[in-house]
N, C-alpha and C. Protein backbone atom coordinates (compact mmCIF):
# COMPACT_ATOMS: atom_id res chain seq x y z
N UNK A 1 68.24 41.69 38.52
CA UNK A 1 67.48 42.04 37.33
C UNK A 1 67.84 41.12 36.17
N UNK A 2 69.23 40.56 36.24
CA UNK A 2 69.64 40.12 35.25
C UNK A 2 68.85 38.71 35.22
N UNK A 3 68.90 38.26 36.57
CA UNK A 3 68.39 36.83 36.64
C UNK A 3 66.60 36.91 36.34
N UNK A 4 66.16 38.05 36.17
CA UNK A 4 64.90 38.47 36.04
C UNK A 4 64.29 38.20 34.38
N UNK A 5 65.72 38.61 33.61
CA UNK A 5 65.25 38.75 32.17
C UNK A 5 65.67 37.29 31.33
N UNK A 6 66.66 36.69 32.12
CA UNK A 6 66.86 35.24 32.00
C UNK A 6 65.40 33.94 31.97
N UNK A 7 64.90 34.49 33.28
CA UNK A 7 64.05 33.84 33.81
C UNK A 7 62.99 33.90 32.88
N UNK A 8 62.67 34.89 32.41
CA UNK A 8 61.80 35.26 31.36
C UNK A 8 62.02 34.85 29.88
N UNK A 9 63.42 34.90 29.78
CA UNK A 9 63.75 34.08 28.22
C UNK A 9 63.32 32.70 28.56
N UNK A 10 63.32 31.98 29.50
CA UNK A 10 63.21 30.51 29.71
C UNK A 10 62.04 30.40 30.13
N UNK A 11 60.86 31.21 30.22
CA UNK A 11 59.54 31.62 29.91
C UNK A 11 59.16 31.22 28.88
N UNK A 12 59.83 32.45 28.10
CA UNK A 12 59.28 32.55 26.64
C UNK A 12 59.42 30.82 25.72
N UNK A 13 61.02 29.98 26.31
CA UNK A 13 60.91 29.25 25.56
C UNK A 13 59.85 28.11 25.47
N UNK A 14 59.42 28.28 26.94
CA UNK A 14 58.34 26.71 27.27
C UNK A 14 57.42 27.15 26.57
N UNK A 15 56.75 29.00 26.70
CA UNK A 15 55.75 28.82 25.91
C UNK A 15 55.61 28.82 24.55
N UNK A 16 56.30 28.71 24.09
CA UNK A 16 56.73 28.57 22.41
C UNK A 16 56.86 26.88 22.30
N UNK A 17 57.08 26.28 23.03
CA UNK A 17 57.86 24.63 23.34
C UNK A 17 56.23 24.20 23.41
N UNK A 18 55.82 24.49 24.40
CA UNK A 18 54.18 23.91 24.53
C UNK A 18 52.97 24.70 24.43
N UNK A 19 53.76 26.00 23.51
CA UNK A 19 52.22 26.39 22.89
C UNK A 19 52.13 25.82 21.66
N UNK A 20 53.06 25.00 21.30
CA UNK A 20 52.68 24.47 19.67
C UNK A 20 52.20 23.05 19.77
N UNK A 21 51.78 22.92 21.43
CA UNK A 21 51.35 21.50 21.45
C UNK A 21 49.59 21.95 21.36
N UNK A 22 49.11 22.83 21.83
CA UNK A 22 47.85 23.65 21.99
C UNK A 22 47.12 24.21 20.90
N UNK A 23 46.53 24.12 19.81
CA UNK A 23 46.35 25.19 19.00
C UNK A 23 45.16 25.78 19.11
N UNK A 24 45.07 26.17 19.62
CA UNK A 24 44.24 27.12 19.89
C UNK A 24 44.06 28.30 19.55
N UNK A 25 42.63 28.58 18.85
CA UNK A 25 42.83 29.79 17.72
C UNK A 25 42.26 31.05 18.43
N UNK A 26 42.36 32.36 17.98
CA UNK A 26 41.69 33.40 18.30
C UNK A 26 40.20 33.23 17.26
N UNK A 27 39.59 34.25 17.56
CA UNK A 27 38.16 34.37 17.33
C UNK A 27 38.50 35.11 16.34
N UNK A 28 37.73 34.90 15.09
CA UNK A 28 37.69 35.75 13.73
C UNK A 28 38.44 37.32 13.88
N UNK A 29 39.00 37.41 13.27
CA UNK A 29 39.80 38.86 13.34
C UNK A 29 39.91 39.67 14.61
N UNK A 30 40.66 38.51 15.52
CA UNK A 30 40.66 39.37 16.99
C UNK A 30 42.44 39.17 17.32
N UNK A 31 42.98 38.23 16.23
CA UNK A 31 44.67 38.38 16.93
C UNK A 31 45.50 39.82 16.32
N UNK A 32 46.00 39.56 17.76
CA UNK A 32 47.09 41.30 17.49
C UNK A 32 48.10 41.13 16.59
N UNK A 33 48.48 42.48 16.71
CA UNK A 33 49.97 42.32 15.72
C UNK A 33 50.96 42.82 16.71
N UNK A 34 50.91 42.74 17.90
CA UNK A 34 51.32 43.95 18.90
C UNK A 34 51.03 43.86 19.77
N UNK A 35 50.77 44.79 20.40
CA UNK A 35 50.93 45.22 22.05
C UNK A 35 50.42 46.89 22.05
N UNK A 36 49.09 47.56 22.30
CA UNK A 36 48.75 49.16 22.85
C UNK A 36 49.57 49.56 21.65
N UNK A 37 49.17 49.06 20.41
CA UNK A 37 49.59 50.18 19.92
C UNK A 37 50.67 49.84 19.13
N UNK A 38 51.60 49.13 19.69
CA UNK A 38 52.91 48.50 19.43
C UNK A 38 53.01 47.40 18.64
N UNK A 39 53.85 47.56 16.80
CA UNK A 39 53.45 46.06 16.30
C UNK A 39 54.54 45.60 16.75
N UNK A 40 54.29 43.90 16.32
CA UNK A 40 56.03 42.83 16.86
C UNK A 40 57.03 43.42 16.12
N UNK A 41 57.93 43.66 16.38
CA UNK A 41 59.21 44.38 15.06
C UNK A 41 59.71 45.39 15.32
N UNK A 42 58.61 46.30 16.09
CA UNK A 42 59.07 47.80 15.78
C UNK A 42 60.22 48.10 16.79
N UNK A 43 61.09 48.52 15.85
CA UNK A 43 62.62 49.00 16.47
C UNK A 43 62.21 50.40 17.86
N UNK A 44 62.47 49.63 18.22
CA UNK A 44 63.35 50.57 19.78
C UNK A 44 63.20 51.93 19.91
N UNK A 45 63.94 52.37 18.99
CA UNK A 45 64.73 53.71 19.02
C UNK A 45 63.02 54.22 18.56
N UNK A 46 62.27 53.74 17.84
CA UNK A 46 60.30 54.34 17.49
C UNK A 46 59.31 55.02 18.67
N UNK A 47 59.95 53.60 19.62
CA UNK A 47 59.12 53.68 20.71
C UNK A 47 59.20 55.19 21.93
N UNK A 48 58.73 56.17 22.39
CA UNK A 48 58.75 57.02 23.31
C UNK A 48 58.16 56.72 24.34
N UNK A 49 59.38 56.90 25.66
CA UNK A 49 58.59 57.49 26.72
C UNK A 49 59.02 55.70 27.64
N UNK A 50 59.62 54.87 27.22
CA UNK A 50 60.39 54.09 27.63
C UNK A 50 61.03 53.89 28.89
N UNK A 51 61.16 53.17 29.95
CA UNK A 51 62.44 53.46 30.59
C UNK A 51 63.15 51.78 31.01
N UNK A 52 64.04 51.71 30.57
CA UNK A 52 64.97 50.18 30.86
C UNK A 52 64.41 49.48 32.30
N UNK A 53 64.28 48.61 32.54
CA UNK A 53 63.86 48.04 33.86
C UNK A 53 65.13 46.93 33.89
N UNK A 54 65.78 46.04 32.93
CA UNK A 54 66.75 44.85 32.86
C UNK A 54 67.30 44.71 31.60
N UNK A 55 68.23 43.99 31.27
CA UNK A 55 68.82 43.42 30.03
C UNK A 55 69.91 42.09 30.96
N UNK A 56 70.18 41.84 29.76
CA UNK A 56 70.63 40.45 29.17
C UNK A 56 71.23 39.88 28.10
N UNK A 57 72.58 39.59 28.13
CA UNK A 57 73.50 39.59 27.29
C UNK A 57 73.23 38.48 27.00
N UNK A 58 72.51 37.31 27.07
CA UNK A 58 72.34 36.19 26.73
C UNK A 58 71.18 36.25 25.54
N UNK A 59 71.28 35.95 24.31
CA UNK A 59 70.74 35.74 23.27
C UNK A 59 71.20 37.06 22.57
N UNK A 60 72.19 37.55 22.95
CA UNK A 60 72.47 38.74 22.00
C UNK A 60 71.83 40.26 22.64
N UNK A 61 71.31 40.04 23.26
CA UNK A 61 70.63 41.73 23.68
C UNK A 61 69.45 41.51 24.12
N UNK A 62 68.65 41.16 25.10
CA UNK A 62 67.30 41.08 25.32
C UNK A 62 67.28 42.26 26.15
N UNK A 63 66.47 43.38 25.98
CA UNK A 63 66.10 44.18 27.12
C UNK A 63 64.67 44.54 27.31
N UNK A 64 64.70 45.03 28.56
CA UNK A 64 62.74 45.27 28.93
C UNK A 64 63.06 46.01 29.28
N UNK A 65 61.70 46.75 28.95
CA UNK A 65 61.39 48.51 29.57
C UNK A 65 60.21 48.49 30.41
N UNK A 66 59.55 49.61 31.29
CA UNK A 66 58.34 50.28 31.26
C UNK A 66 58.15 51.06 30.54
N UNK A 67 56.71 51.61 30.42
CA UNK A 67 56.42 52.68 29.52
C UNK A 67 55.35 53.41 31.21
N UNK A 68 56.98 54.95 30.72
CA UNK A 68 55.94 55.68 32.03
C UNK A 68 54.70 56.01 31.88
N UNK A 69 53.89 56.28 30.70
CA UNK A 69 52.49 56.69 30.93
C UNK A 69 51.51 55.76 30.79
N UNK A 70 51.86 54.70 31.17
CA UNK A 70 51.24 52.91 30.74
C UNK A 70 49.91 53.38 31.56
N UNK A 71 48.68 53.41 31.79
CA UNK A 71 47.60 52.84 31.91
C UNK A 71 47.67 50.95 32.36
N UNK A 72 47.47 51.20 34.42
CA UNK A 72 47.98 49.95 34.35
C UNK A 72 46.13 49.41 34.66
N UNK A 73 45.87 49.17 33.53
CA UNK A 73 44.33 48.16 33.42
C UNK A 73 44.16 47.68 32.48
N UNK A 74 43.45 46.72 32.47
CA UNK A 74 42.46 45.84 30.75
C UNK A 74 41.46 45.46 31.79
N UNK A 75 40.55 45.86 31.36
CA UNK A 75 39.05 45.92 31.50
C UNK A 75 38.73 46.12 33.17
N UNK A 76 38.30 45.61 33.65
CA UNK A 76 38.27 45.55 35.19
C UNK A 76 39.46 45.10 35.83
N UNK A 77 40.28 44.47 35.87
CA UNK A 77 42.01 44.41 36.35
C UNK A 77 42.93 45.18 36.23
N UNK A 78 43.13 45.54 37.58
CA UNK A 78 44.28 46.40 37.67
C UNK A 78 45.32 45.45 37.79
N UNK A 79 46.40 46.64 37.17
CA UNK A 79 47.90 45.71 37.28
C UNK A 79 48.74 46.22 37.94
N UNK A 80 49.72 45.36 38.02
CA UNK A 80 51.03 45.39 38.74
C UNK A 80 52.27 46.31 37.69
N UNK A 81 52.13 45.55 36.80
CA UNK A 81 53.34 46.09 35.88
C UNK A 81 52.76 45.58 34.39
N UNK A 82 53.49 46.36 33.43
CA UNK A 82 53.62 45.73 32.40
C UNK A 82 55.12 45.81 32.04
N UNK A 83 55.91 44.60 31.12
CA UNK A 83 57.08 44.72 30.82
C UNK A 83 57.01 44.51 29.42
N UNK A 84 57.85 45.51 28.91
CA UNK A 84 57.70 45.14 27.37
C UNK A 84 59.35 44.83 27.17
N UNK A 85 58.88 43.57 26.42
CA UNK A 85 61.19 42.83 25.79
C UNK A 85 61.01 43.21 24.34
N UNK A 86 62.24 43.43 24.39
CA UNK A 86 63.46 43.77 23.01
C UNK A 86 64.56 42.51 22.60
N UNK A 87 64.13 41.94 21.46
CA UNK A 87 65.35 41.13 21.41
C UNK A 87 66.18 41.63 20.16
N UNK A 88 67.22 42.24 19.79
CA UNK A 88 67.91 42.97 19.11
C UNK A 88 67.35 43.96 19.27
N UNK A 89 66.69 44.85 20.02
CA UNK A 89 66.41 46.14 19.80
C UNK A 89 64.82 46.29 18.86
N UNK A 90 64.18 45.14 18.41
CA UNK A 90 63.17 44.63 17.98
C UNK A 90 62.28 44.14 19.19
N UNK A 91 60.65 44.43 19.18
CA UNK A 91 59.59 44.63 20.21
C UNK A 91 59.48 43.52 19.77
N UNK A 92 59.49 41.89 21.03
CA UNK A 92 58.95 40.46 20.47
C UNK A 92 57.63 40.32 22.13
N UNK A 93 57.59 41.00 22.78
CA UNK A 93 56.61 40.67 23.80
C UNK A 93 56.18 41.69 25.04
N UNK A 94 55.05 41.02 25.71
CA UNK A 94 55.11 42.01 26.95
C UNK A 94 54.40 40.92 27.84
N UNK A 95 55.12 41.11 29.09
CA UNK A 95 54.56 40.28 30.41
C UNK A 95 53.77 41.30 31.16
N UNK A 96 52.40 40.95 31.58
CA UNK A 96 51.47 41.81 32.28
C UNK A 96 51.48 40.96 34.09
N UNK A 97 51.89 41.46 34.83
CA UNK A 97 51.39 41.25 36.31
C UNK A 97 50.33 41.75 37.21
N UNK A 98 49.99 41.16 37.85
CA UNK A 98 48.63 41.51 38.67
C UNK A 98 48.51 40.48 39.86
N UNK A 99 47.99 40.61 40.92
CA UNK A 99 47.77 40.39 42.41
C UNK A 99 45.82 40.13 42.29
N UNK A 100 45.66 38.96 43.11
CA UNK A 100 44.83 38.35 43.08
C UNK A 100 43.89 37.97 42.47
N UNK A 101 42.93 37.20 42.79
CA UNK A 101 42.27 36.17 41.92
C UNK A 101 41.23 37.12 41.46
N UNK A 102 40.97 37.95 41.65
CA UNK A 102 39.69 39.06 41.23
C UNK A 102 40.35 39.34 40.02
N UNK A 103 41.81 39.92 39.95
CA UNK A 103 42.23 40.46 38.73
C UNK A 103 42.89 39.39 37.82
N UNK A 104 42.45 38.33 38.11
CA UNK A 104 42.59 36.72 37.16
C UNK A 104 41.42 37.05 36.45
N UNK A 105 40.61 36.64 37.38
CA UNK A 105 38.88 36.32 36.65
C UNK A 105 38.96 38.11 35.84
N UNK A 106 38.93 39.16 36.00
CA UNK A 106 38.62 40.02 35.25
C UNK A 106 39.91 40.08 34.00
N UNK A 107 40.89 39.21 34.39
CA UNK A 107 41.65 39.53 32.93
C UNK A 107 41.04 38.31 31.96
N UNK A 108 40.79 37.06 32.24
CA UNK A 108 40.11 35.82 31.76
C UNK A 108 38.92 36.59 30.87
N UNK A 109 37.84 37.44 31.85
CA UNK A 109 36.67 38.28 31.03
C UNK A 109 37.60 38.66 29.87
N UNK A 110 38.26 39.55 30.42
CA UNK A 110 38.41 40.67 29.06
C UNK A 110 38.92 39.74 27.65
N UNK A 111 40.25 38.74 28.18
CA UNK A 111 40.68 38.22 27.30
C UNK A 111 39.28 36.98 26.62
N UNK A 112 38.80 36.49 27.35
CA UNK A 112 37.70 35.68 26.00
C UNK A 112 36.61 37.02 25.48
N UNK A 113 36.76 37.59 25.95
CA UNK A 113 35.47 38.75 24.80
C UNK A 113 36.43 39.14 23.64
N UNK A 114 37.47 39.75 23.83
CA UNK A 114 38.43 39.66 22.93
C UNK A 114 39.10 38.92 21.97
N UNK A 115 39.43 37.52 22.41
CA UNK A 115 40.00 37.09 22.20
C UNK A 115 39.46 35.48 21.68
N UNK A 116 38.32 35.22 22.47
CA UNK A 116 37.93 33.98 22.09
C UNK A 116 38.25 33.26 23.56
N UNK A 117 37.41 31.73 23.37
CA UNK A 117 37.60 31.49 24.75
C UNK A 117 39.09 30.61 25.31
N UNK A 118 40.45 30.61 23.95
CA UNK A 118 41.47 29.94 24.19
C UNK A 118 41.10 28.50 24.28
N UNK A 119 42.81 27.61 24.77
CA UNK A 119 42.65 26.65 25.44
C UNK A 119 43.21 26.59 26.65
N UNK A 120 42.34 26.15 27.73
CA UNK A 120 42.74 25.66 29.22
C UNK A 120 43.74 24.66 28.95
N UNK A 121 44.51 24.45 30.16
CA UNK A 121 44.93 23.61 30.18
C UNK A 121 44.88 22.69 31.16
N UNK A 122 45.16 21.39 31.36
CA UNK A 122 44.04 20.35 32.55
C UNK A 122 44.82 21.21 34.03
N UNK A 123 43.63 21.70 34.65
CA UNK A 123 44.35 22.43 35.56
C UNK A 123 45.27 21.60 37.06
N UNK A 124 45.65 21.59 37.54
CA UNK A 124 46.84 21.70 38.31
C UNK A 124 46.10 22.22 39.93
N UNK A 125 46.43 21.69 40.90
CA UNK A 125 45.97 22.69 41.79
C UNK A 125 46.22 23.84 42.12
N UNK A 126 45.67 24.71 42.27
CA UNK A 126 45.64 26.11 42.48
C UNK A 126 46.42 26.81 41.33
N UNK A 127 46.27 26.23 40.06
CA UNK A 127 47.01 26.87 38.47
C UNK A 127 46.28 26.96 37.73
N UNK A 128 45.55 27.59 36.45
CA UNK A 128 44.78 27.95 35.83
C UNK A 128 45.85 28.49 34.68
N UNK A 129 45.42 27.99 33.58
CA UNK A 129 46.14 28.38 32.46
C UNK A 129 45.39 28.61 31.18
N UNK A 130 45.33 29.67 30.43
CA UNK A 130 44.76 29.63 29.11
C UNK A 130 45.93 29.99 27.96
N UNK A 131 45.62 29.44 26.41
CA UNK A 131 45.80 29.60 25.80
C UNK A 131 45.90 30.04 24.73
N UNK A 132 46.22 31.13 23.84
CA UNK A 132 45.99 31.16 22.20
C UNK A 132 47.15 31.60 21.69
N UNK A 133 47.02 31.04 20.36
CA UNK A 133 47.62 30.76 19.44
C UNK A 133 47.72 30.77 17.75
N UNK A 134 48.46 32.06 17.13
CA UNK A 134 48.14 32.48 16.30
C UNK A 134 49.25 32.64 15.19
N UNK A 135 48.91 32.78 13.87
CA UNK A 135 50.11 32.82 13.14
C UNK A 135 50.87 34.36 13.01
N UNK A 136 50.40 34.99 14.26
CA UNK A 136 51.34 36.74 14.55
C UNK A 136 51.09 36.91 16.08
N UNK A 137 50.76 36.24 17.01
CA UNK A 137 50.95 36.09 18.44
C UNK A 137 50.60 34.82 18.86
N UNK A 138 51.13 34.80 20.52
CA UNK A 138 50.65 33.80 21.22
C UNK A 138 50.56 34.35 22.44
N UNK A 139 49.63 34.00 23.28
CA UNK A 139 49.08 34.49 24.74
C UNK A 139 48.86 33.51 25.61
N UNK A 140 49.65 33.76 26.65
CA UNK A 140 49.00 33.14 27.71
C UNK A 140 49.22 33.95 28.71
N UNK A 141 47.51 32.92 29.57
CA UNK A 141 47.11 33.59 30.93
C UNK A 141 47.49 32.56 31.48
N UNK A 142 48.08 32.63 32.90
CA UNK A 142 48.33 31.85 34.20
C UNK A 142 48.06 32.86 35.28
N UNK A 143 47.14 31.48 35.79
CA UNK A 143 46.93 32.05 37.90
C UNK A 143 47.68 31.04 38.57
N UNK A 144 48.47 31.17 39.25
CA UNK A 144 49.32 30.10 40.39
C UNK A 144 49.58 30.90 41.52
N UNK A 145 48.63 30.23 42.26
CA UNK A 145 48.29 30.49 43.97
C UNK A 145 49.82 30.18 44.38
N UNK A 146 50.60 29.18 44.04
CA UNK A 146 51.53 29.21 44.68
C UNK A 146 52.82 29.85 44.49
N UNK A 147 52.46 30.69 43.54
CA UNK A 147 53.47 31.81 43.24
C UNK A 147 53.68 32.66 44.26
N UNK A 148 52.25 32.92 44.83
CA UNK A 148 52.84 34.08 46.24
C UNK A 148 53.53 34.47 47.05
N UNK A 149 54.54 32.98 46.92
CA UNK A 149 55.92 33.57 48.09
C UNK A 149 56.89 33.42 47.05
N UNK A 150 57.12 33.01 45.81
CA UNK A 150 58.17 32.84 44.63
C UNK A 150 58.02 34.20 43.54
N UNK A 151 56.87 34.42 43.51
CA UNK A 151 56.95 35.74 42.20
C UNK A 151 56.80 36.99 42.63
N UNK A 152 57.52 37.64 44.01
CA UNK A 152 56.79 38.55 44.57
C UNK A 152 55.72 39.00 44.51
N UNK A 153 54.71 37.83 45.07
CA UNK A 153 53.42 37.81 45.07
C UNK A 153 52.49 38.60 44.04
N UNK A 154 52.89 38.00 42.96
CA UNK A 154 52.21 38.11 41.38
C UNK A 154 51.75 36.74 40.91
N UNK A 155 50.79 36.02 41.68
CA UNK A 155 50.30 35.36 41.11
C UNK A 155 49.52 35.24 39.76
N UNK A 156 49.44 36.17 39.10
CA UNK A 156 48.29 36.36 37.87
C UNK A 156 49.45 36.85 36.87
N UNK A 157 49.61 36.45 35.59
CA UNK A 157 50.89 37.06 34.45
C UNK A 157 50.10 36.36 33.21
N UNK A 158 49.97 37.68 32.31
CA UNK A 158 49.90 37.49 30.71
C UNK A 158 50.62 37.77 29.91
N UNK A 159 51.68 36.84 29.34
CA UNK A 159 52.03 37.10 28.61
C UNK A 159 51.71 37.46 26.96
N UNK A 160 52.14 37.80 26.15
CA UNK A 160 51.98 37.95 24.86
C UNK A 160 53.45 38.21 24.10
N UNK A 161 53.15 37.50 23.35
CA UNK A 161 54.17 37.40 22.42
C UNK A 161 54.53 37.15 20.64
N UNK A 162 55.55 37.77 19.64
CA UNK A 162 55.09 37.35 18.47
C UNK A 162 55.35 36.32 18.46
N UNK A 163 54.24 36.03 17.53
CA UNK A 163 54.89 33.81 16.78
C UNK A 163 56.29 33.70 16.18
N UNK A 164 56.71 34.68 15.52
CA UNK A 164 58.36 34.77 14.86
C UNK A 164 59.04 35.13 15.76
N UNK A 165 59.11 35.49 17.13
CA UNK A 165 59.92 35.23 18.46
C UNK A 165 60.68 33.88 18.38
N UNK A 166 59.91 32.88 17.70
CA UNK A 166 60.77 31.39 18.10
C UNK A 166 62.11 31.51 17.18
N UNK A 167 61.37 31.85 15.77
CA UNK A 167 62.68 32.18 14.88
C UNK A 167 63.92 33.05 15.58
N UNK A 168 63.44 34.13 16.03
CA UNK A 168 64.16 35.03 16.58
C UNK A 168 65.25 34.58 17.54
N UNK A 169 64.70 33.91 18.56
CA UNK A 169 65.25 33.55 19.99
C UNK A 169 65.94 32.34 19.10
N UNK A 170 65.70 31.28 18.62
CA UNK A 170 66.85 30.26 17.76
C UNK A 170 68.04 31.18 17.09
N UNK A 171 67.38 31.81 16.52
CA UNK A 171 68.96 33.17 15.71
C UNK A 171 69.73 33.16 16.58
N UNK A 172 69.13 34.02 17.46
CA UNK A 172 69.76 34.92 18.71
C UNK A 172 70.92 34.07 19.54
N UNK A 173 69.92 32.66 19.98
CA UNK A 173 70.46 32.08 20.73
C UNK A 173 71.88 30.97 19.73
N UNK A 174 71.71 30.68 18.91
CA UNK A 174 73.10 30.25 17.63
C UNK A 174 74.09 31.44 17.83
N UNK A 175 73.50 32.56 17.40
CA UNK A 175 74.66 34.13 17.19
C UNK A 175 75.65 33.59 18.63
N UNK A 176 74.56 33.47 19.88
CA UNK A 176 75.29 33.49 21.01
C UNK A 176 76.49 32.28 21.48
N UNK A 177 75.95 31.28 21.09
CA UNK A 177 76.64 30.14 21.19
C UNK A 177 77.84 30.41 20.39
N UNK A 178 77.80 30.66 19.40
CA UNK A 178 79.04 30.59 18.61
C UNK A 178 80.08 31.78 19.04
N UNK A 179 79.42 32.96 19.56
CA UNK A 179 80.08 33.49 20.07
C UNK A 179 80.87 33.34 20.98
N UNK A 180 80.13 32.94 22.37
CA UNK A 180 80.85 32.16 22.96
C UNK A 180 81.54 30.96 23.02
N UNK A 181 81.60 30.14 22.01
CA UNK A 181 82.50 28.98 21.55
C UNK A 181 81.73 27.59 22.26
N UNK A 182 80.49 27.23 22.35
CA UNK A 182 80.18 26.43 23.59
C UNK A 182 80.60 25.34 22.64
N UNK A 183 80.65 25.03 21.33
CA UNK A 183 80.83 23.60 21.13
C UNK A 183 82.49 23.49 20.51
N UNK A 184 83.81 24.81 20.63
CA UNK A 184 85.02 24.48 20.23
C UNK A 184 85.12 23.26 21.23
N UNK A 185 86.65 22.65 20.79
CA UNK A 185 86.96 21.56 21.56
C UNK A 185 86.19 20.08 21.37
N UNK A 186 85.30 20.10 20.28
CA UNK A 186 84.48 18.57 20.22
C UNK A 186 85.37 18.36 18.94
């Protein structure tokens, strides 16, 4: 699990790393502040009905939950999971999973009616990527066919995340370093 929420901080950083190469806007008053409900920020202890899935002592505290009464759909796609992260005990994202290309193309629908049509990115074989990018989230969709034997066959994941996550995860990740001493001895 641990290597689960790791994997996911080093997620979060590429897409923060090369979503600021993308800008890609949402459609007139369609970016979130949040997540179902949930704005970026809101402390922990707010949220009900929670249950821990991983944490991660690396950046100071990252943990993910489920939410047991989650509704696992957006629009015609059913899902796999949703994970919502905590970095200090502060809501900065949620990773959505889903199984096959039907529930790609129906999350792609929902997200450009919503959302605007993003930016692609030059696709890759069997990878499909969209983009947006906002000054209070950033989203991305990926399909990778060849995830099926690497992501326990979750080829389809949306992330979302706040834009002040980058600030956050730089804090976090300084607090940590120094904690652990990585540069005594120079």
């Amino acid at each position: 699990m641990k290597k689960t929420i790791i994997l996911a901080a080093v997620l979060i950083i590429t897409i923060l790393t090369l979503g600021n190469i993308s800008l890609a806007q949402f459609k007139s008053g369609s970016e979130p502040d949040g997540f179902r409900e949930i704005k970026w920020g809101t402390n922990l202890s707010k949220i009900k009905g929670l249950e821990l899935v991983g944490t991660s002592n690396y950046w100071g505290g990252m943990k993910s939950f489920k939410k047991k009464d989650d509704v696992m759909q957006i629009g015609q796609a059913k899902l796999e999971s949703i994970r919502y992260d905590f970095l200090n005990d502060l809501f900065i994202g949620v990773e959505i999973r889903a199984k096959q290309w039907n529930n790609f193309t129906a999350l792609r629908e929902s997200c450009f009616e919503k959302f605007g049509r993003g930016t692609a990115t030059p696709e890759q074989p069997d990878e499909f990527i969209y983009r947006w990018n906002g000054n209070k989230t950033k989203i991305l969709l990926l399909y990778n066919s060849t995830s099926l034997t690497s992501s326990k066959n979750h080829p389809v994941k949306v992330v979302i995340f706040t834009s002040a996550s980058t600030e956050m995860v730089d804090k976090a990740m300084a607090k940590d370093k120094e904690k652990r001493g990585v540069t005594k001895g120079f």
